[in-house]
PDB file of N, CA and C in Angstrom:
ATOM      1  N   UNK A   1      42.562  13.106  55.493  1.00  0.00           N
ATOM      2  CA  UNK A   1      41.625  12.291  56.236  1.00  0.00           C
ATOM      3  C   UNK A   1      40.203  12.460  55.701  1.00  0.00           C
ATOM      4  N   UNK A   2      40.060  13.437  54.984  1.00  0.00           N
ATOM      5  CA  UNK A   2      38.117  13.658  55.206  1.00  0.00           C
ATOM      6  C   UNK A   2      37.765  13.187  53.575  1.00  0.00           C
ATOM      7  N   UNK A   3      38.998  13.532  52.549  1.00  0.00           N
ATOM      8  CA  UNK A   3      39.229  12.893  51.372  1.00  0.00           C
ATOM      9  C   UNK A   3      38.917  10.972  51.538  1.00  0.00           C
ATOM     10  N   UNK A   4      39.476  10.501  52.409  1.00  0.00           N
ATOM     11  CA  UNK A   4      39.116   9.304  52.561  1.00  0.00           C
ATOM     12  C   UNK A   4      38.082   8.913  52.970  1.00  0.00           C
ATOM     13  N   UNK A   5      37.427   9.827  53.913  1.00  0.00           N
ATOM     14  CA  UNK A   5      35.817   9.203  54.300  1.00  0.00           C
ATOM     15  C   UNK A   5      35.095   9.574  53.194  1.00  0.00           C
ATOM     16  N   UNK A   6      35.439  10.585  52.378  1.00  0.00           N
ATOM     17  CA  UNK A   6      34.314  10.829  51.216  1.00  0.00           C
ATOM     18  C   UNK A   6      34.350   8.998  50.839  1.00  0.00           C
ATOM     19  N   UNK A   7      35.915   8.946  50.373  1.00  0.00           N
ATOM     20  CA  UNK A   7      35.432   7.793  49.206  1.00  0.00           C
ATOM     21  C   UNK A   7      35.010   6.621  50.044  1.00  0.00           C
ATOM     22  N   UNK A   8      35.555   6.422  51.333  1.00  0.00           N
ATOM     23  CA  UNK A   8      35.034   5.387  52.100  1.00  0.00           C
ATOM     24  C   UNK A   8      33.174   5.146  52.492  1.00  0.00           C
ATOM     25  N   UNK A   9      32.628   6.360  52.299  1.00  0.00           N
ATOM     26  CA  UNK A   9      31.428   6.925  52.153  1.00  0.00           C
ATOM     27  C   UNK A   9      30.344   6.123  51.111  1.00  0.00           C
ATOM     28  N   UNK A  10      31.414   6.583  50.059  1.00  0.00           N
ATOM     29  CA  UNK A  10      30.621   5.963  48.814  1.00  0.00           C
ATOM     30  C   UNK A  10      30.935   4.504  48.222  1.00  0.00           C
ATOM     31  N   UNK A  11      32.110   3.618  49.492  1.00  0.00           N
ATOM     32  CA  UNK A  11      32.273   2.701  49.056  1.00  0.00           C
ATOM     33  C   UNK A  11      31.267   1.904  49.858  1.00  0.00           C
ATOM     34  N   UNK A  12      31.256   2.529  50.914  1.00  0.00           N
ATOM     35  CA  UNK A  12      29.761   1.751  51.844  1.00  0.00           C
ATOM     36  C   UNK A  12      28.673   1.930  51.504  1.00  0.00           C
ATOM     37  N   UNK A  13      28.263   3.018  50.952  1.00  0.00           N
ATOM     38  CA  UNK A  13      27.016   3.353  50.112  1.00  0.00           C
ATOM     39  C   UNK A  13      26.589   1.846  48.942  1.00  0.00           C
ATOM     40  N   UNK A  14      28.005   2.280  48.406  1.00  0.00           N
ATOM     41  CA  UNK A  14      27.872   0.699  46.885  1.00  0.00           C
ATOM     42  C   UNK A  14      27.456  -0.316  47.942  1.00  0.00           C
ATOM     43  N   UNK A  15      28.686  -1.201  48.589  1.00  0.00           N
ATOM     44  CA  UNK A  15      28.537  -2.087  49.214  1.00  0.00           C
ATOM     45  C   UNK A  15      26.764  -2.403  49.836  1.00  0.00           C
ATOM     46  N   UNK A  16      26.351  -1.458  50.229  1.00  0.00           N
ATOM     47  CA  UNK A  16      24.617  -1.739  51.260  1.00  0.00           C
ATOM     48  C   UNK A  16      23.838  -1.802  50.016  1.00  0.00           C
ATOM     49  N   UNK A  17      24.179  -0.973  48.928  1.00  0.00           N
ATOM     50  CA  UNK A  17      23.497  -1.102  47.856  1.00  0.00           C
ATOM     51  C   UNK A  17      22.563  -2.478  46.824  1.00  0.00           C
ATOM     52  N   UNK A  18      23.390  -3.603  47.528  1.00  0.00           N
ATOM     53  CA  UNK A  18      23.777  -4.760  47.100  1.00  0.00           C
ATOM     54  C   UNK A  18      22.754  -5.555  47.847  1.00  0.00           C
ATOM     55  N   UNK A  19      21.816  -6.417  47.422  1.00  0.00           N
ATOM     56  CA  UNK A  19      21.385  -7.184  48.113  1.00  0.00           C
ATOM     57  C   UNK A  19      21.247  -8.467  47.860  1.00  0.00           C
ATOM     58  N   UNK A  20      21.985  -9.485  48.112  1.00  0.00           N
ATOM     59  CA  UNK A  20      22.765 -10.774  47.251  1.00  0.00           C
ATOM     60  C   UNK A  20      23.899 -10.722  46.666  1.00  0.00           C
ATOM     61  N   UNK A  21      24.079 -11.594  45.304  1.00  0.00           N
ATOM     62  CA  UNK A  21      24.660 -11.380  44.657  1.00  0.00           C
ATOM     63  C   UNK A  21      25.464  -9.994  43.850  1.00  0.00           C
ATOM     64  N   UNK A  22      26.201  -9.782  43.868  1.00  0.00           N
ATOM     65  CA  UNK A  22      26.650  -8.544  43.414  1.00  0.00           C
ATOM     66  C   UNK A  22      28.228  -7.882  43.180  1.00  0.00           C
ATOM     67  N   UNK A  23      28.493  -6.620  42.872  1.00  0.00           N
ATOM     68  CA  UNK A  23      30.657  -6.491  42.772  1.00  0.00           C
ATOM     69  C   UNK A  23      30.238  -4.577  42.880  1.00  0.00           C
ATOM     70  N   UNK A  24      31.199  -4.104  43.159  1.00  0.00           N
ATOM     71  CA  UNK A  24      31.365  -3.219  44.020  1.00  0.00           C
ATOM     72  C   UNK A  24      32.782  -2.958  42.911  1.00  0.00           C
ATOM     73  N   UNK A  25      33.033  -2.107  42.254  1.00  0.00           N
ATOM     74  CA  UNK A  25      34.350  -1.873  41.460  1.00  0.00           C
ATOM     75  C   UNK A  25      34.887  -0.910  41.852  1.00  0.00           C
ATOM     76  N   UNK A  26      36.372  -0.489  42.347  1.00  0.00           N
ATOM     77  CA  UNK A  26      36.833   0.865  42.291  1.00  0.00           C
ATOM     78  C   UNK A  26      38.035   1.531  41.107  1.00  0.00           C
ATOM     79  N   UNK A  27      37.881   2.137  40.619  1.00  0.00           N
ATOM     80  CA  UNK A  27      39.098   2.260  39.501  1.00  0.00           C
ATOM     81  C   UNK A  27      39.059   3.777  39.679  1.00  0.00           C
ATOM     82  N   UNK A  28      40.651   3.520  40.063  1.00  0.00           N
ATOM     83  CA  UNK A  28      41.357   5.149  39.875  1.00  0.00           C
ATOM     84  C   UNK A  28      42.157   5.618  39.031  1.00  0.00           C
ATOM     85  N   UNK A  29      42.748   6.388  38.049  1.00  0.00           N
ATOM     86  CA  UNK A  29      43.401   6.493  37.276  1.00  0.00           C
ATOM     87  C   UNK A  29      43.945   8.453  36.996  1.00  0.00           C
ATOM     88  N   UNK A  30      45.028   8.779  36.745  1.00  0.00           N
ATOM     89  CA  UNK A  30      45.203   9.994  36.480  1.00  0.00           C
ATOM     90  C   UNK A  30      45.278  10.748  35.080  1.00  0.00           C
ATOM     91  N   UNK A  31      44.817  11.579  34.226  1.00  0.00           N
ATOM     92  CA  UNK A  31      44.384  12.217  33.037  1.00  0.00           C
ATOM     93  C   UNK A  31      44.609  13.335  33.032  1.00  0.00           C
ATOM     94  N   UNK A  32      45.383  14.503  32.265  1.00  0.00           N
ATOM     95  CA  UNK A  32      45.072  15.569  32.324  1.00  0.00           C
ATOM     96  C   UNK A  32      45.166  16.409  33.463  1.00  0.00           C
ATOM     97  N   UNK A  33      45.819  16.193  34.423  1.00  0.00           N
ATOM     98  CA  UNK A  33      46.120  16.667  35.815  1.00  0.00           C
ATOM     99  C   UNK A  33      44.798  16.902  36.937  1.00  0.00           C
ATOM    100  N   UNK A  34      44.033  15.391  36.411  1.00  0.00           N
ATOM    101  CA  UNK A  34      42.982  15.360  37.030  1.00  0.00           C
ATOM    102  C   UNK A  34      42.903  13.635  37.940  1.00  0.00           C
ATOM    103  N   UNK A  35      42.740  13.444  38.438  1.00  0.00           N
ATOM    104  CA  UNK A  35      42.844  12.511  39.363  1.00  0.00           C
ATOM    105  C   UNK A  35      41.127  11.677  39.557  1.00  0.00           C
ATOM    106  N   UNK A  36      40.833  10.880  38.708  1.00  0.00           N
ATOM    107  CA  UNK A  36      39.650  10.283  38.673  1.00  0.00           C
ATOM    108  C   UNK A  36      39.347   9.055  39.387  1.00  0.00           C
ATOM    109  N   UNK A  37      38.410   8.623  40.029  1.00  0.00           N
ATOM    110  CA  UNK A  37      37.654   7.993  40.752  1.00  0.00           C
ATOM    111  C   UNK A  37      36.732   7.380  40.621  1.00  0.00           C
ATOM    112  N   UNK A  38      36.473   6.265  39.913  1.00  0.00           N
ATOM    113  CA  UNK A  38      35.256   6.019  40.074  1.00  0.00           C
ATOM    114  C   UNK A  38      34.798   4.365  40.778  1.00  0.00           C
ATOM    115  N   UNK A  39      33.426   4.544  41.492  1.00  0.00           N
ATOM    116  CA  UNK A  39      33.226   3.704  41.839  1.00  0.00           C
ATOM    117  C   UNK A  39      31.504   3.436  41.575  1.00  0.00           C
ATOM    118  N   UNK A  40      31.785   2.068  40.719  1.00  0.00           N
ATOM    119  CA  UNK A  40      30.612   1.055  40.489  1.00  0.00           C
ATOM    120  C   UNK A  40      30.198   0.185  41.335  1.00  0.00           C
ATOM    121  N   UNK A  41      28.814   0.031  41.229  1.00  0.00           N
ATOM    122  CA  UNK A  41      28.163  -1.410  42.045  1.00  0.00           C
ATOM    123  C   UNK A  41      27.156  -1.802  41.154  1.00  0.00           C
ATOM    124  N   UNK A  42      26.965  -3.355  41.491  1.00  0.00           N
ATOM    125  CA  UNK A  42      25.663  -3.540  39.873  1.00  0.00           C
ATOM    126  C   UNK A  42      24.314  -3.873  41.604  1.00  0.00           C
ATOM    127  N   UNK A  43      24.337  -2.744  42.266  1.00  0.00           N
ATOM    128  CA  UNK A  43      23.283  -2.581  43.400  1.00  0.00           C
ATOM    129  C   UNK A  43      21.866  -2.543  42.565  1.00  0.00           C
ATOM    130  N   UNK A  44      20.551  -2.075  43.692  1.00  0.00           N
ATOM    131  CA  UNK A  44      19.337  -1.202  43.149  1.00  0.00           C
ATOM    132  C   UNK A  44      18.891  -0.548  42.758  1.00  0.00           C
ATOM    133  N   UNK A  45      20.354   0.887  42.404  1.00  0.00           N
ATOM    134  CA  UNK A  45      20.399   1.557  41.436  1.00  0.00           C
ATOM    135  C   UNK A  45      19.109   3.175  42.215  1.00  0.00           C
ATOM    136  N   UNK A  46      19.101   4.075  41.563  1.00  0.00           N
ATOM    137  CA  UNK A  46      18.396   5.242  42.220  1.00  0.00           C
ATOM    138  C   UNK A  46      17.486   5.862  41.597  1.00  0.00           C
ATOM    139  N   UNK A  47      16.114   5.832  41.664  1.00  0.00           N
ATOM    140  CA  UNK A  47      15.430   6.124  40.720  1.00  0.00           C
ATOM    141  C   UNK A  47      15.493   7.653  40.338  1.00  0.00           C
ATOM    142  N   UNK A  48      14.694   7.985  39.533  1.00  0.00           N
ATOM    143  CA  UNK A  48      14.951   9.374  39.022  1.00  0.00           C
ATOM    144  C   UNK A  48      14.240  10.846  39.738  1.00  0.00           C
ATOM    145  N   UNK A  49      13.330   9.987  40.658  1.00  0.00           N
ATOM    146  CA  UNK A  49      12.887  10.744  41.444  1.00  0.00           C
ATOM    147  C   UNK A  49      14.121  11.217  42.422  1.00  0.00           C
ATOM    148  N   UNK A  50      14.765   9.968  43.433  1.00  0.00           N
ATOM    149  CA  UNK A  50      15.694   9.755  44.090  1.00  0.00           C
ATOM    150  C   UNK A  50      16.865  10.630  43.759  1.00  0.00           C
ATOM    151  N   UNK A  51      17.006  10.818  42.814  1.00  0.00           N
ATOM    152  CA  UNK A  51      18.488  11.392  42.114  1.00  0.00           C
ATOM    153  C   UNK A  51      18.398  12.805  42.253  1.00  0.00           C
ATOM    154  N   UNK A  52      17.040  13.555  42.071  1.00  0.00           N
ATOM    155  CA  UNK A  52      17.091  14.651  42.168  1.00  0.00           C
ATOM    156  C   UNK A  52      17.310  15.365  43.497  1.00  0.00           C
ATOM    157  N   UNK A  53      17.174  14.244  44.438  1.00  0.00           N
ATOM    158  CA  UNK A  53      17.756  15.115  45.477  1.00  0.00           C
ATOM    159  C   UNK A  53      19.018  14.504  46.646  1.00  0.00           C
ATOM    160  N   UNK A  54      19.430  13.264  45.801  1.00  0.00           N
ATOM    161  CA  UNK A  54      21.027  12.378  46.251  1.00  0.00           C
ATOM    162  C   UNK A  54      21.617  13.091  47.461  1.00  0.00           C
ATOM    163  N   UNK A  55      21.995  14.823  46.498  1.00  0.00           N
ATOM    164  CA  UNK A  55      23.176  15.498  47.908  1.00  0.00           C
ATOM    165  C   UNK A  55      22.211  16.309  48.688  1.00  0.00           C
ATOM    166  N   UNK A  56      20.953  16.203  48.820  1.00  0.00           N
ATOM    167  CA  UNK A  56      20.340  17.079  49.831  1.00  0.00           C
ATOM    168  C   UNK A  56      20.370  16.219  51.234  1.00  0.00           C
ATOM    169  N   UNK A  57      20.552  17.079  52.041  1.00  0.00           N
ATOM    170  CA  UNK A  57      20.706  17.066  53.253  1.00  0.00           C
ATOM    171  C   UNK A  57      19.327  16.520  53.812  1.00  0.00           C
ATOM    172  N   UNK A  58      19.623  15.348  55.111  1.00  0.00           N
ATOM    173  CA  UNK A  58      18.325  14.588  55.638  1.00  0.00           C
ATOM    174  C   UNK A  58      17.800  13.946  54.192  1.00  0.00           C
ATOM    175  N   UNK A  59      17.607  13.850  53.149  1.00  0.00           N
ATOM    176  CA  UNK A  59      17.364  13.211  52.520  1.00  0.00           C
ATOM    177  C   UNK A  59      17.591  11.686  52.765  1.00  0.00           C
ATOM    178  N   UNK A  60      17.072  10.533  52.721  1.00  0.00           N
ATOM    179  CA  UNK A  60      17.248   9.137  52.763  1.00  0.00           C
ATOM    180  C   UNK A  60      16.474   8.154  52.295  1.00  0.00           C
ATOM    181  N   UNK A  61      17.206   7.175  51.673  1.00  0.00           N
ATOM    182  CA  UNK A  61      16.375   5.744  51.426  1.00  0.00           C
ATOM    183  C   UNK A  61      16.299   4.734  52.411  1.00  0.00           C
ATOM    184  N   UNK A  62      17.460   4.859  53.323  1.00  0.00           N
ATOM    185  CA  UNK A  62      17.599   3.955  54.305  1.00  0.00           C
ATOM    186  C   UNK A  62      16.925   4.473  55.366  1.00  0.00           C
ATOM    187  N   UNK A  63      16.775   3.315  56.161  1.00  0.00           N
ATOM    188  CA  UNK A  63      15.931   2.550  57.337  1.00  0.00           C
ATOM    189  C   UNK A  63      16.438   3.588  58.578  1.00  0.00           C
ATOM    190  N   UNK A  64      17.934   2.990  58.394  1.00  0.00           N
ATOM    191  CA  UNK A  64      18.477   3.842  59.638  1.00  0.00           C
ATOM    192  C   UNK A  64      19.620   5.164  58.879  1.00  0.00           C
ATOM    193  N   UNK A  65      19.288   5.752  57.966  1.00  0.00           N
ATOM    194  CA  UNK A  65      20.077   6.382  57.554  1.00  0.00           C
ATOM    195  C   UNK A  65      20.021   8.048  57.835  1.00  0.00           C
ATOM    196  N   UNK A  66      20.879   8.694  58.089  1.00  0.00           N
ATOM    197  CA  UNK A  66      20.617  10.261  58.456  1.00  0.00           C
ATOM    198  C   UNK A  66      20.250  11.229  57.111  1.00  0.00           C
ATOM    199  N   UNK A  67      20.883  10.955  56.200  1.00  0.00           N
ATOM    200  CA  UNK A  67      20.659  11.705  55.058  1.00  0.00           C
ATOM    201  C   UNK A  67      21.987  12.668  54.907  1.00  0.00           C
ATOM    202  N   UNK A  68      23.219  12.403  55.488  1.00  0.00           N
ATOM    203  CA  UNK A  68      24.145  13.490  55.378  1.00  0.00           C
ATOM    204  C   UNK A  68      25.428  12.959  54.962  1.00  0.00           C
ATOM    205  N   UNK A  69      25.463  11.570  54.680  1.00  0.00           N
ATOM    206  CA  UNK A  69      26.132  10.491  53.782  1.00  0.00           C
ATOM    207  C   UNK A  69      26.766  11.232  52.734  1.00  0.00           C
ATOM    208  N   UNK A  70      25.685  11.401  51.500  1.00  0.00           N
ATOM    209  CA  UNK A  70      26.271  12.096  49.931  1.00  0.00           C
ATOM    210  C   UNK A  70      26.577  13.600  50.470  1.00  0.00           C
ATOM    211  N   UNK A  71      25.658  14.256  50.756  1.00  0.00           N
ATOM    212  CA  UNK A  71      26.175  15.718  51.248  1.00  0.00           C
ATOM    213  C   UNK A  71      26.961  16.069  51.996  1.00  0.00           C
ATOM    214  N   UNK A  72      27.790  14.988  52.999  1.00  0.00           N
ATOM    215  CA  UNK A  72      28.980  15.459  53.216  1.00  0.00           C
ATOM    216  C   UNK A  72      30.312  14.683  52.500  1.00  0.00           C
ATOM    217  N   UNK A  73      30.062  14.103  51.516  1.00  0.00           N
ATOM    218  CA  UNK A  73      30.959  13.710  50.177  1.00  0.00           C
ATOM    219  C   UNK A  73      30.951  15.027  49.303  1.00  0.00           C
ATOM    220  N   UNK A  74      30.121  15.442  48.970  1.00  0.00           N
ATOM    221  CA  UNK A  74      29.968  16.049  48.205  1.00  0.00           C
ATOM    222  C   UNK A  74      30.703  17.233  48.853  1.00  0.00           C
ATOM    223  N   UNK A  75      30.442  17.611  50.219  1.00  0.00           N
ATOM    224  CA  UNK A  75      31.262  19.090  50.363  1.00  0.00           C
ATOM    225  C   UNK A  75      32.756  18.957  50.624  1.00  0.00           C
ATOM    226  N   UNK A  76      33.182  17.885  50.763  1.00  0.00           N
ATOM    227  CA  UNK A  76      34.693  17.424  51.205  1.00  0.00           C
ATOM    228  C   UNK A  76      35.167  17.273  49.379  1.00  0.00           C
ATOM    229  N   UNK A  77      34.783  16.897  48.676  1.00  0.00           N
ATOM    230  CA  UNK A  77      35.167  16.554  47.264  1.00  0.00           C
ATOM    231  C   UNK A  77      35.069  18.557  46.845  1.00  0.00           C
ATOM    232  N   UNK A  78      34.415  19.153  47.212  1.00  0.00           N
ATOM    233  CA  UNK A  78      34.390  20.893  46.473  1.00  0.00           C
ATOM    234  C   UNK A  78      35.408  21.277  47.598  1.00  0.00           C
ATOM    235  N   UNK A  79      35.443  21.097  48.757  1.00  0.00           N
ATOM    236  CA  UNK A  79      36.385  21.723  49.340  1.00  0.00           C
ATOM    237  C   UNK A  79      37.775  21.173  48.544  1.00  0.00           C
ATOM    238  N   UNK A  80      38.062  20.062  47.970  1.00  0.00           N
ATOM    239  CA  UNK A  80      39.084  19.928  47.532  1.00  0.00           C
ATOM    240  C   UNK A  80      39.305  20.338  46.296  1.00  0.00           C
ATOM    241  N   UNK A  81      37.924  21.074  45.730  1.00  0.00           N
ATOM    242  CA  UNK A  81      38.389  21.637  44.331  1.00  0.00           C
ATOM    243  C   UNK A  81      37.644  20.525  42.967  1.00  0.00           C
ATOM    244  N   UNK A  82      37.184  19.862  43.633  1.00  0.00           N
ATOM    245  CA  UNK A  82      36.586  18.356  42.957  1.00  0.00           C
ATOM    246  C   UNK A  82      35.490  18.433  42.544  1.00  0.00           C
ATOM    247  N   UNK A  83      34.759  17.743  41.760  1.00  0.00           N
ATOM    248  CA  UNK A  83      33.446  17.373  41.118  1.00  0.00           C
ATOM    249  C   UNK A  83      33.316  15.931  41.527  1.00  0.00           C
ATOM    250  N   UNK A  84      31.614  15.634  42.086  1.00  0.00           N
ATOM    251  CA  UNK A  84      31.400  14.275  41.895  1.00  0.00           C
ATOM    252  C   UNK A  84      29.831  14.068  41.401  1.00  0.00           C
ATOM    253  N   UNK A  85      29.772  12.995  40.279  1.00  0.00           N
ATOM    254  CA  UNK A  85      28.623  12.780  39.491  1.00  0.00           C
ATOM    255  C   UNK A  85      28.326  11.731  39.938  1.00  0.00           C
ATOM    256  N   UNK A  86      26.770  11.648  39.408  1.00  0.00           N
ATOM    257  CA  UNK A  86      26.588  10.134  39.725  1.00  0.00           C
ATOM    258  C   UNK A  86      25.732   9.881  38.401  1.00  0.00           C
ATOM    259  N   UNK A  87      25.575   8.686  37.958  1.00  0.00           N
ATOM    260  CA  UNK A  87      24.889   7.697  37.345  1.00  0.00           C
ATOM    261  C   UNK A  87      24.309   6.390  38.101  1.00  0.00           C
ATOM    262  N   UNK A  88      22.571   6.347  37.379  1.00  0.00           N
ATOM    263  CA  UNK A  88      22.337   5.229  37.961  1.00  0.00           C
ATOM    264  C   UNK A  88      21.098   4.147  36.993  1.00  0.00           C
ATOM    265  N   UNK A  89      21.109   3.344  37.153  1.00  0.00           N
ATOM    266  CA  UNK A  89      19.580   2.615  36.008  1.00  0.00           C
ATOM    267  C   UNK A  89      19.161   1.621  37.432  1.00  0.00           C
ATOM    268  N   UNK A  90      18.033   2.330  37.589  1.00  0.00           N
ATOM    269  CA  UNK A  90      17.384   1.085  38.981  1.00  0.00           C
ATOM    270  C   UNK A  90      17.429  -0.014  38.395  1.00  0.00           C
ATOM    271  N   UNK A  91      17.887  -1.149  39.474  1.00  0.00           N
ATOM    272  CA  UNK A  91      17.602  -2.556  39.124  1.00  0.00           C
ATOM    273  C   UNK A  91      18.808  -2.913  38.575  1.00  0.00           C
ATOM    274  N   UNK A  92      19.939  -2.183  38.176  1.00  0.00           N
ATOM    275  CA  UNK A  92      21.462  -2.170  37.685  1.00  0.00           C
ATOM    276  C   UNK A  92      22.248  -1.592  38.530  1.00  0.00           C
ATOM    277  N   UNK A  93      22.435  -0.887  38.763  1.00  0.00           N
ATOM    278  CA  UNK A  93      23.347  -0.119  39.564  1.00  0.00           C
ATOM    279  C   UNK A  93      23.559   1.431  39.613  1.00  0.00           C
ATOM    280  N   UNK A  94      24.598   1.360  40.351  1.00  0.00           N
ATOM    281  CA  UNK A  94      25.022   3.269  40.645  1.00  0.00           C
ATOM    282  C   UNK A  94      26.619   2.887  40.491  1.00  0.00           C
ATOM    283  N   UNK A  95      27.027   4.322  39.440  1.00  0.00           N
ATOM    284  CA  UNK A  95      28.132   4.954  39.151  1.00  0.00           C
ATOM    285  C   UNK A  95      28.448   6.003  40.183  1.00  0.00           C
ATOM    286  N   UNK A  96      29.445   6.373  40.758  1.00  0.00           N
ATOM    287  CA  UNK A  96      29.740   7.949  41.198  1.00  0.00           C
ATOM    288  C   UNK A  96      31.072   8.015  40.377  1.00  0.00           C
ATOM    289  N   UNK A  97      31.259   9.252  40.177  1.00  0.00           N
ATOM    290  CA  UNK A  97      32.953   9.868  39.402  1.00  0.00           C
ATOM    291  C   UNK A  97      33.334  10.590  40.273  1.00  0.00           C
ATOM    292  N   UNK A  98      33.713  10.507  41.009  1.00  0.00           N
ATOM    293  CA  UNK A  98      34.868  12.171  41.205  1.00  0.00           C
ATOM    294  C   UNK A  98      36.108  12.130  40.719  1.00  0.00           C
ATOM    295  N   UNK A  99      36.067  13.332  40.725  1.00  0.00           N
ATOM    296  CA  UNK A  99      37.615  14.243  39.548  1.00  0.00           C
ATOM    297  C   UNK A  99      38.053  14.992  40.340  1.00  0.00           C
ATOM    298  N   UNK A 100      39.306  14.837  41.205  1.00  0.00           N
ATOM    299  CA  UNK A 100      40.391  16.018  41.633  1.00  0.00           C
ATOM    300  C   UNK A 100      41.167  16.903  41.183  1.00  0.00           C
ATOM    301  N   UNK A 101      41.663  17.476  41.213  1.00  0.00           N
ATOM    302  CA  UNK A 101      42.956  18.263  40.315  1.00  0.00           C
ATOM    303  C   UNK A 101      44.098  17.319  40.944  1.00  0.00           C
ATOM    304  N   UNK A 102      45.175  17.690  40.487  1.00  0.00           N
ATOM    305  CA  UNK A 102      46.151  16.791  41.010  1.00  0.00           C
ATOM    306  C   UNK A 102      46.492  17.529  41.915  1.00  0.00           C
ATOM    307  N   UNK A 103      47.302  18.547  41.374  1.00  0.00           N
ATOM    308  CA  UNK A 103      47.771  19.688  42.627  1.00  0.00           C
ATOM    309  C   UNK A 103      46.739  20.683  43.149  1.00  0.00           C
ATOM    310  N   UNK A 104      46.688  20.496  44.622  1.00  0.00           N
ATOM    311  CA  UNK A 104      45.537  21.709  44.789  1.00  0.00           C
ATOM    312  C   UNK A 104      46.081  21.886  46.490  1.00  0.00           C
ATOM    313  N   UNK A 105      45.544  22.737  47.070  1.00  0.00           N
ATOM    314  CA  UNK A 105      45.759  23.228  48.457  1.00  0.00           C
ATOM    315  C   UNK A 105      44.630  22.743  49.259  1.00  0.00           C
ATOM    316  N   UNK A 106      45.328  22.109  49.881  1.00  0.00           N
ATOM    317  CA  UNK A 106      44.242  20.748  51.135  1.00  0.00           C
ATOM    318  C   UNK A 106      43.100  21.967  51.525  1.00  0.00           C
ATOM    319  N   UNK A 107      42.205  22.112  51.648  1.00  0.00           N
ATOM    320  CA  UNK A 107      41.739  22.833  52.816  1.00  0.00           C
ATOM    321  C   UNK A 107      42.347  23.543  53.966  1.00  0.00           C
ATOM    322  N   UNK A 108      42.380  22.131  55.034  1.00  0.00           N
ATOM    323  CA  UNK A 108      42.146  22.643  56.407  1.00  0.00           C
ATOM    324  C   UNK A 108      43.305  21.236  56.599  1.00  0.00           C
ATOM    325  N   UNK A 109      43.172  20.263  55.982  1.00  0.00           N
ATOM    326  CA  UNK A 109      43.545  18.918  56.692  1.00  0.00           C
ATOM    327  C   UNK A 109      44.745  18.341  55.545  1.00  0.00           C
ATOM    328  N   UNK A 110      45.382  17.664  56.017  1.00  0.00           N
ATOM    329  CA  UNK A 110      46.019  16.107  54.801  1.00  0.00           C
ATOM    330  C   UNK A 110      45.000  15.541  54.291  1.00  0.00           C
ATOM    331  N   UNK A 111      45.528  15.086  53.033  1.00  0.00           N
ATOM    332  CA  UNK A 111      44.655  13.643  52.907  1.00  0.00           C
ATOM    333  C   UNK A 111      44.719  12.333  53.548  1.00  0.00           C
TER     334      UNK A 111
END
C-alpha cells in the first residue's frame, strides 16, 4: 500500500505540474534484479535552487501544499530498499527514477 502512494504521489505531483497543454509518461521496466520506474512530465520543471531541497520536509512550491509530498516518497522508496532521483530543466519538465530491488522484505506492510 504505501509503495503505491509513493508512486501515486509523484504521479500527482507530474500531473499539477502541467499547466495546459502537456503528457505525464510512466514507464516501468525490470533490469538486473532491479525494478525501475520512471515517471516524466514535460511540466515547469524545478529550478536549481528548488532541487536542492525537493525531499526536505515543509518545503513547498505550492499554494496549498504541506511540503511532505517528496519526503514521504522518498522514505517509503528507502524503507523498501530503493533509490529515487530526480531530473529537471525549468520550462521542460521533471524526471523522477526510482529503482527497487526485485526481491526485498516489505517493511511493515504489502505492496
Amino acid at each position: 500500500m504505501k509503495l503505491r502512494q509513493a508512486i501515486l504521489n509523484l504521479l500527482k505531483n507530474a500531473r499539477e505540474s502541467i499547466h495546459g497543454p502537456g503528457s505525464v509518461r510512466l514507464d516501468v521496466w525490470s533490469k538486473c534484479d532491479e525494478l525501475h520506474i520512471r515517471i516524466e512530465d514535460t511540466g515547469c520543471g524545478i529550478t536549481k535552487g528548488q532541487m536542492e531541497e525537493i525531499f526536505t520536509p515543509f518545503v513547498t512550491t505550492k499554494s496549498s501544499g504541506t511540503g511532505l509530498g517528496l519526503p514521504v516518497v522518498q522514505n517509503i522508496i528507502h524503507a523498501h530498499h530503493g533509490t529515487v532521483s530526480v531530473t529537471s530543466i525549468p520550462n521542460h519538465g521533471t524526471t523522477f527514477e526510482v529503482l527497487l530491488p526485485v526481491h526485498w522484505e516489505s517493511p511493515d506492510h504489502p505492496l
